[in-house]
N, C-alpha and C. Protein backbone atom coordinates (compact mmCIF):
# COMPACT_ATOMS: atom_id res chain seq x y z
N UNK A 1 30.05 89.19 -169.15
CA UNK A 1 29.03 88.15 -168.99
C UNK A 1 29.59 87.04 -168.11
N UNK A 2 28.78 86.23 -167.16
CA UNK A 2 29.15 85.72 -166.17
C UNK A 2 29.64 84.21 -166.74
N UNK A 3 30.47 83.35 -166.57
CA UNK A 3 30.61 82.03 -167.08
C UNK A 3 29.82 80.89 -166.71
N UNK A 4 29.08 80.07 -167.65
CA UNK A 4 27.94 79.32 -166.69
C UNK A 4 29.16 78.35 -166.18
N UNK A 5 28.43 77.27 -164.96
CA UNK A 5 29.60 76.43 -163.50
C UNK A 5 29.80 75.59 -165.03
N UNK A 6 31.19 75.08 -164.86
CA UNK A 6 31.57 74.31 -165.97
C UNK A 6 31.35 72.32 -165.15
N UNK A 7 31.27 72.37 -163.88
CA UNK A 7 30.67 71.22 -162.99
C UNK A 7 31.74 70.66 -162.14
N UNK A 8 31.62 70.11 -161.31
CA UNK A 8 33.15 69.60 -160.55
C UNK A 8 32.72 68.27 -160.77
N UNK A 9 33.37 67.46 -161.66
CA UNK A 9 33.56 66.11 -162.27
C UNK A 9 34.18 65.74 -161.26
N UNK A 10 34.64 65.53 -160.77
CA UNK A 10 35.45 64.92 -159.45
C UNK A 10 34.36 64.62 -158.51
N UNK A 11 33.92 65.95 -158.34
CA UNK A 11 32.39 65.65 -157.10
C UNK A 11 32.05 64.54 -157.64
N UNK A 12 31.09 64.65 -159.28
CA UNK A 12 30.19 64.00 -159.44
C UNK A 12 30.56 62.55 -159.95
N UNK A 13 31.91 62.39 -160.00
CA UNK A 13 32.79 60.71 -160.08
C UNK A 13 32.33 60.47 -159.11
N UNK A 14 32.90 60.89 -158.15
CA UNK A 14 32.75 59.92 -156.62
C UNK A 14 31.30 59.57 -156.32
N UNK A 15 30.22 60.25 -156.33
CA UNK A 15 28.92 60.08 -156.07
C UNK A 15 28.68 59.14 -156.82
N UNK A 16 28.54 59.16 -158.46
CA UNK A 16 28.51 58.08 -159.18
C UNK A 16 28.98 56.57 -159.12
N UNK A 17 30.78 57.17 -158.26
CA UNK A 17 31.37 55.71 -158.44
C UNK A 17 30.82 54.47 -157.24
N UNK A 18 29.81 55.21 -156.17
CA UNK A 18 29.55 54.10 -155.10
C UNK A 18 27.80 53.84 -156.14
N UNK A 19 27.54 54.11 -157.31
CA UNK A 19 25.90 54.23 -157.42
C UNK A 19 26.51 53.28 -158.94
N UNK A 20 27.22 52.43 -158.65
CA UNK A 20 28.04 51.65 -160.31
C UNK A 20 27.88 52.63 -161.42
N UNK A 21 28.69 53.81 -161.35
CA UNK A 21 28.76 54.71 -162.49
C UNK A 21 27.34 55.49 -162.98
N UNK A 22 26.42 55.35 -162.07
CA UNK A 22 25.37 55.83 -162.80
C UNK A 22 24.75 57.37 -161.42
N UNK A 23 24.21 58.08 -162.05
CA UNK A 23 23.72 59.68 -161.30
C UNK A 23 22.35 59.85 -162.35
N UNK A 24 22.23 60.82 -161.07
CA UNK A 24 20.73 61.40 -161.06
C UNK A 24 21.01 62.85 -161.48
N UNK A 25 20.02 63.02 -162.22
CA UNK A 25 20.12 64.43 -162.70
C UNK A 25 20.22 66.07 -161.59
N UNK A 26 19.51 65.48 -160.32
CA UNK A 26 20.17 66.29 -159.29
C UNK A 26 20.98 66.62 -158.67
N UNK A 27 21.90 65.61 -158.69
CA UNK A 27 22.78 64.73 -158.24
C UNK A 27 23.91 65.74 -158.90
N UNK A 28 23.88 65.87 -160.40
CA UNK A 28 24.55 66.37 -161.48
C UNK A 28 24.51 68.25 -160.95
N UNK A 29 23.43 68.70 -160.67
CA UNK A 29 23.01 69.85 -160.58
C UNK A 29 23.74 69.99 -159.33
N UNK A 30 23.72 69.40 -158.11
CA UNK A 30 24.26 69.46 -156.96
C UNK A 30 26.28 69.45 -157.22
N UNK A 31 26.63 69.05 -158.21
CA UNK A 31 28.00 69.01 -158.62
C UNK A 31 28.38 70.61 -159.55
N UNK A 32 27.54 71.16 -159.76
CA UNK A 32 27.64 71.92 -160.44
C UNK A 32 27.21 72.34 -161.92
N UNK A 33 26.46 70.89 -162.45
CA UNK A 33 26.16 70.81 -164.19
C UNK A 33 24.99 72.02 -163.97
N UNK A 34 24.57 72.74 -165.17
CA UNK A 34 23.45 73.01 -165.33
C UNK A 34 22.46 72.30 -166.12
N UNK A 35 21.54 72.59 -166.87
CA UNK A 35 20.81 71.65 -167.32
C UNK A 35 21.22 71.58 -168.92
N UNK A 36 22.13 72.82 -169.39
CA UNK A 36 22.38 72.45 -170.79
C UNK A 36 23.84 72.20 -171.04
N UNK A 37 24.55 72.49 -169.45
CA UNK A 37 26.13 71.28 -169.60
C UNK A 37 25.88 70.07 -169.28
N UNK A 38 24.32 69.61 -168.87
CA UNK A 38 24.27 68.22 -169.01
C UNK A 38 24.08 67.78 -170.00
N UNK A 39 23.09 68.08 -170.55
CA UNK A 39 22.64 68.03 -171.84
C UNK A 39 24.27 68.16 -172.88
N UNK A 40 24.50 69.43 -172.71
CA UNK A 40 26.10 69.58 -173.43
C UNK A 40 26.91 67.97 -173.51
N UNK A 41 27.04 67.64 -172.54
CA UNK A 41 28.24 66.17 -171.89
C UNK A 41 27.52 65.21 -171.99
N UNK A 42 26.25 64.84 -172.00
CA UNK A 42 25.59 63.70 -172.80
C UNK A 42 25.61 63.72 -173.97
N UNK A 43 25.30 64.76 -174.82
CA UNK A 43 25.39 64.66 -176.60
C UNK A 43 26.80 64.66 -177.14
N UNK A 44 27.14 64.73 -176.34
CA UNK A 44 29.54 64.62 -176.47
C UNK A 44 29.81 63.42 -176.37
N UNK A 45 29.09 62.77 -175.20
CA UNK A 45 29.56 61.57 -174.76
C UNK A 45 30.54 61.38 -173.77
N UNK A 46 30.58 62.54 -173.02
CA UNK A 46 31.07 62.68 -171.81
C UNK A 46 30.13 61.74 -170.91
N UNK A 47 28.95 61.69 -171.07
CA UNK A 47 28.14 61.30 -169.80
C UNK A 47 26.88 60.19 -170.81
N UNK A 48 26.61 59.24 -170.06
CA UNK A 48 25.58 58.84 -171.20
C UNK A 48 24.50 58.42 -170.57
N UNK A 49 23.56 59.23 -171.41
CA UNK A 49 22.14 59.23 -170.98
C UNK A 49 21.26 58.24 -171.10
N UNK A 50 21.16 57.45 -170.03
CA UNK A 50 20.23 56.57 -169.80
C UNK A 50 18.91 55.93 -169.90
N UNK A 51 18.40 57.03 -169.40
CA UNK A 51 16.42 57.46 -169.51
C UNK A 51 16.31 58.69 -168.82
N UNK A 52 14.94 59.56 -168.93
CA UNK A 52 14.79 60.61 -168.36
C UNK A 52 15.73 60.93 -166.99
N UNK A 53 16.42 61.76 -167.19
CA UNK A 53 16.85 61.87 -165.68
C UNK A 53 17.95 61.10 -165.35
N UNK A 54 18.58 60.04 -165.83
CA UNK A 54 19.95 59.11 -165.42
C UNK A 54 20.41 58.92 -166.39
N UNK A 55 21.47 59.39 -165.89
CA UNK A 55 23.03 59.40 -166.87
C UNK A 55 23.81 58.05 -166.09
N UNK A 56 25.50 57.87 -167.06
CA UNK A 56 26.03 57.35 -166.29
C UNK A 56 27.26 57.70 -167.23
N UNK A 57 28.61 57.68 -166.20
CA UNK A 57 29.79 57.58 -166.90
C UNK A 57 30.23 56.60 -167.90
N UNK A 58 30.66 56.81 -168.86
CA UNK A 58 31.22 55.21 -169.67
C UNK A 58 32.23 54.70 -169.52
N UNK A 59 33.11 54.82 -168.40
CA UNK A 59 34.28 54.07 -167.87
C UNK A 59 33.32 52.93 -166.82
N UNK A 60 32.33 53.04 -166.66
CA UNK A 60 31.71 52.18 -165.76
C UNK A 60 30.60 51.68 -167.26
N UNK A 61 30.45 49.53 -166.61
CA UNK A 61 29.82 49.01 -167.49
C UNK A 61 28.62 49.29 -167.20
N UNK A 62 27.52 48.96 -168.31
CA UNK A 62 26.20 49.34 -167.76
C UNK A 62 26.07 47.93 -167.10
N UNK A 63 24.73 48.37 -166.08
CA UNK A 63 24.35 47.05 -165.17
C UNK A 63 23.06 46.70 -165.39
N UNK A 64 23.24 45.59 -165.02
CA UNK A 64 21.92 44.17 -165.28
C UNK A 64 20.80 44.66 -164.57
N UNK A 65 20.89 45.82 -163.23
CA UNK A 65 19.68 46.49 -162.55
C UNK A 65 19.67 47.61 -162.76
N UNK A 66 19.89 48.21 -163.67
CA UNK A 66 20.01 49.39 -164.08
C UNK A 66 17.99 49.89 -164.03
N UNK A 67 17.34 49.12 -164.21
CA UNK A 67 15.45 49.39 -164.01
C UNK A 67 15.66 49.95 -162.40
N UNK A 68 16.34 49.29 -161.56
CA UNK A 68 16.34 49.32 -160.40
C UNK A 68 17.41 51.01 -159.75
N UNK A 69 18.53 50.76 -160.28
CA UNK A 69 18.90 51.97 -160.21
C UNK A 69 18.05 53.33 -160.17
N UNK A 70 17.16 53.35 -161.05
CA UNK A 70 16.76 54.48 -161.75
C UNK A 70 15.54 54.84 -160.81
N UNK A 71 14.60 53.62 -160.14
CA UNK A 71 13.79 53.60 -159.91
C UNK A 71 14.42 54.26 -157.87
N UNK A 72 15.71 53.90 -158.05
CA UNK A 72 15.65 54.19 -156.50
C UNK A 72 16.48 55.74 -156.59
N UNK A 73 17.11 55.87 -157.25
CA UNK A 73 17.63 57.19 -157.15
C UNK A 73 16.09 58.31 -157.93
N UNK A 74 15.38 57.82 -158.61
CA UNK A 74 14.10 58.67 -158.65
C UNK A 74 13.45 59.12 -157.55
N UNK A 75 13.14 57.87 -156.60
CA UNK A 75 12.90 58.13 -155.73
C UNK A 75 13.53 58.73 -154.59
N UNK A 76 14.81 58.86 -154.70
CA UNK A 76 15.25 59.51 -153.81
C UNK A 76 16.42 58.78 -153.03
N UNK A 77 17.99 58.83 -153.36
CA UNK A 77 18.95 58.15 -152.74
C UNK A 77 19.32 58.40 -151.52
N UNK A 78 18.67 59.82 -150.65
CA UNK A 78 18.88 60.20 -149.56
C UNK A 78 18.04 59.41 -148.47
N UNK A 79 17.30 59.31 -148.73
CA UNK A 79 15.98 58.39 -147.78
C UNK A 79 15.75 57.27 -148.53
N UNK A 80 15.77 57.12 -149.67
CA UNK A 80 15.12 55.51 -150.06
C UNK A 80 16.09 54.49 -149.87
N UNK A 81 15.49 53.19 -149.52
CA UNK A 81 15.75 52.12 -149.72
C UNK A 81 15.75 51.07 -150.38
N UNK A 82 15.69 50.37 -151.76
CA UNK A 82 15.59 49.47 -152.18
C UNK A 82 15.11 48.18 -151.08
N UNK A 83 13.65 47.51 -151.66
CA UNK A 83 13.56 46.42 -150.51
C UNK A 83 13.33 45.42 -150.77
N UNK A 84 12.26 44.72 -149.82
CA UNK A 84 11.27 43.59 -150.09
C UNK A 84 11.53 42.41 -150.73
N UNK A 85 11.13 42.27 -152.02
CA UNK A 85 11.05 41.32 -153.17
C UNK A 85 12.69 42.06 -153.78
N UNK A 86 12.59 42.98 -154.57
CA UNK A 86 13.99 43.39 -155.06
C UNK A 86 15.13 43.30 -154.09
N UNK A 87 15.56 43.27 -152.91
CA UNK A 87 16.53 43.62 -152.17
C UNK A 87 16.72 41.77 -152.19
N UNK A 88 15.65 41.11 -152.04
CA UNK A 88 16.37 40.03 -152.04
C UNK A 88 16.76 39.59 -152.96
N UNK A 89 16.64 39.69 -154.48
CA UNK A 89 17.16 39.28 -155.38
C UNK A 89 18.47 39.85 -155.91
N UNK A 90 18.69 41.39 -155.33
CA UNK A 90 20.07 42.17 -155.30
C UNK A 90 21.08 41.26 -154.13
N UNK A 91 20.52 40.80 -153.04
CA UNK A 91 21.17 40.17 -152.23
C UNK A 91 21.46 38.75 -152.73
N UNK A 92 20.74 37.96 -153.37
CA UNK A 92 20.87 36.73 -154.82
C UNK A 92 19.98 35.83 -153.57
N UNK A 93 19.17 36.01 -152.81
CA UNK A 93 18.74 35.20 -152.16
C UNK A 93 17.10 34.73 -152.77
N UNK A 94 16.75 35.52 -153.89
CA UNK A 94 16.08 34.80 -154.85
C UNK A 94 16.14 34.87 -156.39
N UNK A 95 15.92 34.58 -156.67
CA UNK A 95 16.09 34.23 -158.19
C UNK A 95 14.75 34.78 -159.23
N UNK A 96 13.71 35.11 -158.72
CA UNK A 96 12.76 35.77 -158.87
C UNK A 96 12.58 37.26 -158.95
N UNK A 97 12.57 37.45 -160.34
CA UNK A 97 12.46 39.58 -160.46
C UNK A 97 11.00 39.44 -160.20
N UNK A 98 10.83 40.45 -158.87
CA UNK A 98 9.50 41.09 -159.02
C UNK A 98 8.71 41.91 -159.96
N UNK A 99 7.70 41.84 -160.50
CA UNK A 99 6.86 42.58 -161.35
C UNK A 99 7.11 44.42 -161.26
N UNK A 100 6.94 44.53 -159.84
CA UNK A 100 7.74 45.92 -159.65
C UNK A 100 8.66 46.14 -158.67
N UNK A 101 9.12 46.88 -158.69
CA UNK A 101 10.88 47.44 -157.84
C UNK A 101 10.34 48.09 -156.61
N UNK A 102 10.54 47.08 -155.83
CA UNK A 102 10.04 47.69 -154.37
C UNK A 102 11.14 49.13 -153.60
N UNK A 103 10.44 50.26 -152.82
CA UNK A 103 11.82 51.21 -152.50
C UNK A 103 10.94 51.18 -150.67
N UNK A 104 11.53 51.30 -149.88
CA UNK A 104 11.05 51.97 -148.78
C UNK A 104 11.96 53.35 -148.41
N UNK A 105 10.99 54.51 -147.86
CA UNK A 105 11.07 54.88 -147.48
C UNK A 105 10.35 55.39 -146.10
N UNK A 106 10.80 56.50 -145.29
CA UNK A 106 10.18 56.83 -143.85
C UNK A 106 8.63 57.53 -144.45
N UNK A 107 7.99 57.18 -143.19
CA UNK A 107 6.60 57.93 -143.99
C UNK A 107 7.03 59.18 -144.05
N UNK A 108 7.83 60.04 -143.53
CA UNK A 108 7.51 61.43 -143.32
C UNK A 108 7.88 61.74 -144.94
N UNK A 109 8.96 61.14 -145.19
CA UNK A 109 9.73 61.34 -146.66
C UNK A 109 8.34 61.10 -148.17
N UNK A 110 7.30 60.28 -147.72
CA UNK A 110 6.66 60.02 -148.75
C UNK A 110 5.81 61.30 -148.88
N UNK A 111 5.52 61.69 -147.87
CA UNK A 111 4.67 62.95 -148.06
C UNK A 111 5.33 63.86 -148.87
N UNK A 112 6.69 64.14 -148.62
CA UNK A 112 7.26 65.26 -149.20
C UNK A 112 8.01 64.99 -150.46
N UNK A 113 7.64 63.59 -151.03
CA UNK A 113 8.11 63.50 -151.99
C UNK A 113 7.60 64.13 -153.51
N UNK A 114 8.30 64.98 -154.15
CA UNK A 114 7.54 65.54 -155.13
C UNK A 114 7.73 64.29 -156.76
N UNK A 115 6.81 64.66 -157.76
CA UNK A 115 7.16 64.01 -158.60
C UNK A 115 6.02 63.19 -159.14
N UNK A 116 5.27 62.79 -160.06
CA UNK A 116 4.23 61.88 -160.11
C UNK A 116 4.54 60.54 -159.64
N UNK A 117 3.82 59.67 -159.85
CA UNK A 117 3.99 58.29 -159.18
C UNK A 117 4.79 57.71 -159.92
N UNK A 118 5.56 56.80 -159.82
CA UNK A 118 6.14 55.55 -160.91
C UNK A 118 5.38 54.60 -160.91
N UNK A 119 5.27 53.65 -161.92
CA UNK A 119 4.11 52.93 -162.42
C UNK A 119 4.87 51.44 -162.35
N UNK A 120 5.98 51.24 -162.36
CA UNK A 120 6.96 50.07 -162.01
C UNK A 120 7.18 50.03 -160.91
N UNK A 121 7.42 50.84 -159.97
CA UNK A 121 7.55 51.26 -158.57
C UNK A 121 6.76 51.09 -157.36
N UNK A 122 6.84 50.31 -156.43
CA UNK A 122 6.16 50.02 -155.36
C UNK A 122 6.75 51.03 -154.06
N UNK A 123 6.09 52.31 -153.44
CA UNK A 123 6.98 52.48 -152.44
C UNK A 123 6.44 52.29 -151.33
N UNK A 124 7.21 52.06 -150.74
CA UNK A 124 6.46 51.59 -149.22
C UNK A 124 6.86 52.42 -148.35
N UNK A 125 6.11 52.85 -147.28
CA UNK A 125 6.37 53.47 -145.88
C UNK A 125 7.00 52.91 -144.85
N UNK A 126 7.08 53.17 -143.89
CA UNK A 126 7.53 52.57 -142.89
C UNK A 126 7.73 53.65 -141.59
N UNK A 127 7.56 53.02 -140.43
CA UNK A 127 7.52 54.02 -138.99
C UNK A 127 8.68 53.38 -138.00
N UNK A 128 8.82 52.27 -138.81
CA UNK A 128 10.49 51.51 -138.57
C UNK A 128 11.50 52.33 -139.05
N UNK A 129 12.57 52.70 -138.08
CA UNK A 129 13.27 53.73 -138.76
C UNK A 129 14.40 52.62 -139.66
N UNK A 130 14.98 52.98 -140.75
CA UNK A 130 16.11 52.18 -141.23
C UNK A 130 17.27 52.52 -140.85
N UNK A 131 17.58 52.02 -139.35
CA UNK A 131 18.99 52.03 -138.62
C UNK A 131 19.89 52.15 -139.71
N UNK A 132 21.51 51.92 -139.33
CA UNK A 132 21.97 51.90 -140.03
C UNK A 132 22.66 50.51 -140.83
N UNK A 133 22.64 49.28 -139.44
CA UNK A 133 22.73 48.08 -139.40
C UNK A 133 21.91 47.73 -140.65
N UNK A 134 20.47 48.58 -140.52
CA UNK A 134 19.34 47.55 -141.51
C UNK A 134 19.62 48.07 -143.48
N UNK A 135 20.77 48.78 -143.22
CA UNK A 135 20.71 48.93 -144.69
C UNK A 135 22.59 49.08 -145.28
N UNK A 136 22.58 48.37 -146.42
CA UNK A 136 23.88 48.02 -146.62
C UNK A 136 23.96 48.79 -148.79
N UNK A 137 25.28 48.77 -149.19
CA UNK A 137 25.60 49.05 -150.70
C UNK A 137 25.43 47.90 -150.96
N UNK A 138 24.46 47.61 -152.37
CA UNK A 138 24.74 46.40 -153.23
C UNK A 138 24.36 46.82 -154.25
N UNK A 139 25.03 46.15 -155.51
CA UNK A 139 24.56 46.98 -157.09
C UNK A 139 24.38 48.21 -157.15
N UNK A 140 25.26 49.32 -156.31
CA UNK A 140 25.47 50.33 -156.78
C UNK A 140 24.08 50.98 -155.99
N UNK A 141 23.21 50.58 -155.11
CA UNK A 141 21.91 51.32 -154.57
C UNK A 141 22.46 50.83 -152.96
N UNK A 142 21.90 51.44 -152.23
CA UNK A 142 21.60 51.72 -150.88
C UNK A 142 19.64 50.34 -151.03
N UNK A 143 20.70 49.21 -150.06
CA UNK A 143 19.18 48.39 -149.75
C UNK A 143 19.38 47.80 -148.66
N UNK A 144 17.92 47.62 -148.48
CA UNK A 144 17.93 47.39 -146.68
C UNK A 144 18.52 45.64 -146.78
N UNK A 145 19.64 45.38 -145.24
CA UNK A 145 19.92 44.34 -145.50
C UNK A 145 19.20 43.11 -145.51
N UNK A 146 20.75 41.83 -145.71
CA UNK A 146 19.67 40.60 -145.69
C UNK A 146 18.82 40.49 -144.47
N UNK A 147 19.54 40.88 -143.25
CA UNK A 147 18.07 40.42 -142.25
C UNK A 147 17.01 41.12 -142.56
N UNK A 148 17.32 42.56 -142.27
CA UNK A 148 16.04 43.07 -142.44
C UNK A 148 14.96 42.39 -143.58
N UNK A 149 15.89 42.51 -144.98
CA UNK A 149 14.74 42.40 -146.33
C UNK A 149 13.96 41.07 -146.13
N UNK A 150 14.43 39.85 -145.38
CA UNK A 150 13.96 38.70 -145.03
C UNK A 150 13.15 38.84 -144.39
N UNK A 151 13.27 39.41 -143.10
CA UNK A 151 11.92 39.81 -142.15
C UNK A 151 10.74 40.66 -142.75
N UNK A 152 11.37 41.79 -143.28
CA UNK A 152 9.82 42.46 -144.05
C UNK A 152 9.25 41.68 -145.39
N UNK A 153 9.63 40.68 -146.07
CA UNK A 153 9.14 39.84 -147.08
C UNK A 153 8.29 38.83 -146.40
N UNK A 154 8.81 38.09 -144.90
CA UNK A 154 8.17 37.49 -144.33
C UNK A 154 6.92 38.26 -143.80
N UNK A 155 6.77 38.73 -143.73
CA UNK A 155 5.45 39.76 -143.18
C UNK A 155 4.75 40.33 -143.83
N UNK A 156 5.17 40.65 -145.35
CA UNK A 156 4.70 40.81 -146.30
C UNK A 156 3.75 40.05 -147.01
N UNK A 157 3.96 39.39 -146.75
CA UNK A 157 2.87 37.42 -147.04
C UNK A 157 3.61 36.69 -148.38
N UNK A 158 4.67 37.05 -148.70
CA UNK A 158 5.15 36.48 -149.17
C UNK A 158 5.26 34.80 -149.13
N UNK A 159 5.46 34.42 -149.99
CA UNK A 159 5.16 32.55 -150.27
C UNK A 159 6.25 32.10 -148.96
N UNK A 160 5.58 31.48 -147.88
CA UNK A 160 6.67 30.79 -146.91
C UNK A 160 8.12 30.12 -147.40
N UNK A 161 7.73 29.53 -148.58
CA UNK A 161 8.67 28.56 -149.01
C UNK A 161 10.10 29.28 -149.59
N UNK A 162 9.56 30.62 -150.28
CA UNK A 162 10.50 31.21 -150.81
C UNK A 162 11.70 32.21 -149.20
N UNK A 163 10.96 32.44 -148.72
CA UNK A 163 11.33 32.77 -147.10
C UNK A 163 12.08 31.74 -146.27
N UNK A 164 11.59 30.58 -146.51
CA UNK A 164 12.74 29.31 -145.97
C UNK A 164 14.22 29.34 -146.78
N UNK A 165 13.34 29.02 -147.67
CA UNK A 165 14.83 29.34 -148.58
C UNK A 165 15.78 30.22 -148.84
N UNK A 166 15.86 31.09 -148.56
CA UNK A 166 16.00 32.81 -148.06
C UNK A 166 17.14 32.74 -147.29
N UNK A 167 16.32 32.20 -146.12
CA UNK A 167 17.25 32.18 -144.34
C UNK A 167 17.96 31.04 -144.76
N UNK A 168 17.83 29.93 -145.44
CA UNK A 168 18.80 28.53 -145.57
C UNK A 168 20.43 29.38 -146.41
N UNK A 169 20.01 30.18 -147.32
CA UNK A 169 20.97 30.77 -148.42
C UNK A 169 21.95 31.68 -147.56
N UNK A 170 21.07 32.75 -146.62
CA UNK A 170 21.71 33.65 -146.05
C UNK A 170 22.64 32.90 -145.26
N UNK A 171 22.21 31.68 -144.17
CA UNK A 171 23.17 31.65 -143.37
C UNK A 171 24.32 30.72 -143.72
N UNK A 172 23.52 30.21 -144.55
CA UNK A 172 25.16 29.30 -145.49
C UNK A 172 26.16 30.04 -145.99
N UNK A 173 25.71 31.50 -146.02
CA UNK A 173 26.63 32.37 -147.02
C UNK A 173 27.30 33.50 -145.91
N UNK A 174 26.64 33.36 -144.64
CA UNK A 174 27.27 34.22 -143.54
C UNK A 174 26.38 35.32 -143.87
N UNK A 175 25.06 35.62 -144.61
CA UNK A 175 24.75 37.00 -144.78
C UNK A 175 24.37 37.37 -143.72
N UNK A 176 23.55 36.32 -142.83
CA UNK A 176 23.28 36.62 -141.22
C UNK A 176 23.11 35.38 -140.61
N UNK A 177 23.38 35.84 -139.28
CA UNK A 177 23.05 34.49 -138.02
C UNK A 177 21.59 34.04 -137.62
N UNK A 178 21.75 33.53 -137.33
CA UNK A 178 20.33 33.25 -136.45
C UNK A 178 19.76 34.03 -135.58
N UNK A 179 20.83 34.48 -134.66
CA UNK A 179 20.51 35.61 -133.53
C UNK A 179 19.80 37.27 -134.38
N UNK A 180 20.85 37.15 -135.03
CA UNK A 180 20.26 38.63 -135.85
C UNK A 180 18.76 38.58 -136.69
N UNK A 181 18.95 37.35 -137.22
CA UNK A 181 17.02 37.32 -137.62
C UNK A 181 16.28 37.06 -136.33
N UNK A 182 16.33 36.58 -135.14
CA UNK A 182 15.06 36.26 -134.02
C UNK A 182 15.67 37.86 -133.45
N UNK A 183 16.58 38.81 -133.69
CA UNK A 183 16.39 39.99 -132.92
C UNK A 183 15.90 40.85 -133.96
N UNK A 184 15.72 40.92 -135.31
CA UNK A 184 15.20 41.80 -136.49
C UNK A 184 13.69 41.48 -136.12
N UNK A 185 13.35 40.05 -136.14
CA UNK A 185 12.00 39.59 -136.18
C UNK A 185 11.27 39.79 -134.53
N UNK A 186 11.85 40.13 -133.49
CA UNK A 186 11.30 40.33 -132.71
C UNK A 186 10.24 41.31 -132.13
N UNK A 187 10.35 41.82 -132.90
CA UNK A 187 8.86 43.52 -132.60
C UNK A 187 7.96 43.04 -134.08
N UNK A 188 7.93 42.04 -134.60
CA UNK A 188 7.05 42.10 -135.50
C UNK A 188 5.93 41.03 -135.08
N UNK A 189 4.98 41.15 -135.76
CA UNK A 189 3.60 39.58 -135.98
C UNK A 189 4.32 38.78 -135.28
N UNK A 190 3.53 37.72 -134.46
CA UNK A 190 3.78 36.10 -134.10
C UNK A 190 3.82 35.42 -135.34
N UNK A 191 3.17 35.66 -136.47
CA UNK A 191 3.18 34.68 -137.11
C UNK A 191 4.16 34.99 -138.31
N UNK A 192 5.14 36.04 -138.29
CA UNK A 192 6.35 36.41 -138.56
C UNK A 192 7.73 35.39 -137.81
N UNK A 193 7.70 35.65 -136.96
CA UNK A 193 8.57 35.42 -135.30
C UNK A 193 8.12 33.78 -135.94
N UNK A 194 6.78 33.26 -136.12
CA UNK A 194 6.99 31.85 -136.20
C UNK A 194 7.63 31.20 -137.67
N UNK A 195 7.50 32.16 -138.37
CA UNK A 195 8.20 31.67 -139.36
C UNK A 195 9.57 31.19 -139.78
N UNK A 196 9.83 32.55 -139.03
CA UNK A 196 11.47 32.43 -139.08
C UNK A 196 12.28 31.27 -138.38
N UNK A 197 11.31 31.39 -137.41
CA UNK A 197 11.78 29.66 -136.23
C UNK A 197 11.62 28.34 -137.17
N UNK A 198 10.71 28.35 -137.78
CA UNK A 198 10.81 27.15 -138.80
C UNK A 198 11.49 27.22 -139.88
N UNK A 199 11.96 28.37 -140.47
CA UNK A 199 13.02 28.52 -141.37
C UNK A 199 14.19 27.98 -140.52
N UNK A 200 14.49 28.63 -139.45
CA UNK A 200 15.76 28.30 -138.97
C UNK A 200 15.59 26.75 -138.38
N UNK A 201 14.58 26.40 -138.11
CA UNK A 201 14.70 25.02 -137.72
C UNK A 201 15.10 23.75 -138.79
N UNK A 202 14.24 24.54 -140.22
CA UNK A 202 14.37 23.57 -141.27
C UNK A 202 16.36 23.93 -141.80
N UNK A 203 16.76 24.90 -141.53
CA UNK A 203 18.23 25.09 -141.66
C UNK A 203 18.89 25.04 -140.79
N UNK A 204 18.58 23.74 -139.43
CA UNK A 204 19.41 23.16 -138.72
C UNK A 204 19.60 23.92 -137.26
N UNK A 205 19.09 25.32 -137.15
CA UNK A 205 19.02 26.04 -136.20
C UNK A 205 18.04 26.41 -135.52
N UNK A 206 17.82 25.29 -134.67
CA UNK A 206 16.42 25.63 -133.59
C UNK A 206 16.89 25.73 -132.89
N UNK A 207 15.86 26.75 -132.30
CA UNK A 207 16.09 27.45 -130.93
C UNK A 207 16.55 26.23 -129.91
């Protein structure tokens, strides 16, 4: 009789260790688990089971976005992005949890995404590709960076004020320059492009 894969834990450390200790049940399958050595190593306490579908190692602490985790590796850690409203609060540039966990992905990816909808979950499309510049590691997820997430919140119609405040935080903190938001914001709305000019004006940097 054949031996079921006993899993390559090593694989599935490392994947875990850039995602703050936490994996996706495919993720697991792609390392080698099957579905009842996962099951097996969660009820051991090898692995600890989270919610449907996410585990995480227990040498790693659990985390404060762990809603967020779950919601972006559901959706998909290969193409998604964490964004919008959430990316800036992963980035600490607001202080405000959104009602739901924004993810972008490419349109082509939404089509082929299988799975019912998430009901916490906002996903968004996009025909903007996410270079590689526009997306950075924070809290253990793949999210688009501070310029970018600033520019698509600004366009988003998000409250101006919270958007001033945004660009004042980022560039005090070096998250970005000035140049890099008027070149992120440049293919978008005028009344994007004007925002940002008065953000940066009210944070000392006019054109």
């Amino acid at each position: 009789m054949a031996t079921k894969p006993r899993g390559n834990r090593r694989l599935l450390f490392e994947i875990a260790s850039r995602q703050a200790g936490y994996f996706n049940a495919k993720q697991a399958r792609e390392a080698g688990y099957s579905r009842w050595s996962l099951y097996h190593h969660a009820k051991t306490g090898t692995f600890e089971r989270v919610t449907h579908g996410l585990y995480r190692f227990p040498e790693f602490p659990a985390s404060s976005f762990e809603d967020v985790l779950a919601a972006w590796l559901r959706v998909g850690p290969e193409k998604a992005a964490v964004s919008f409203e959430t990316a800036l609060l992963l980035h600490d540039l607001s202080s405000l949890r959104p009602k739901r966990i924004h993810v972008t992905v490419p349109r082509e990816a939404r089509r082929r995404r299988a799975g019912p909808p998430l009901a916490a979950v906002q996903v968004h499309t996009t025909t903007r590709p996410l270079r590689s510049q526009d997306v950075v590691w924070t809290n253990g997820v793949k999210a688009t960076s501070p310029a970018r997430t600033i520019i698509d919140v600004a366009e988003s119609g998000t409250d101006p004020s919270h958007v001033i405040a945004a660009v004042a935080q980022a560039i005090a903190r070096g998250l970005v320059t000035p140049r890099e938001l008027r070149d992120t914001a440049a293919s978008r709305p005028t009344r994007v492009i004007d925002l940002i000019e008065r953000a940066l004006e009210e944070a000392g940097h006019a054109a």
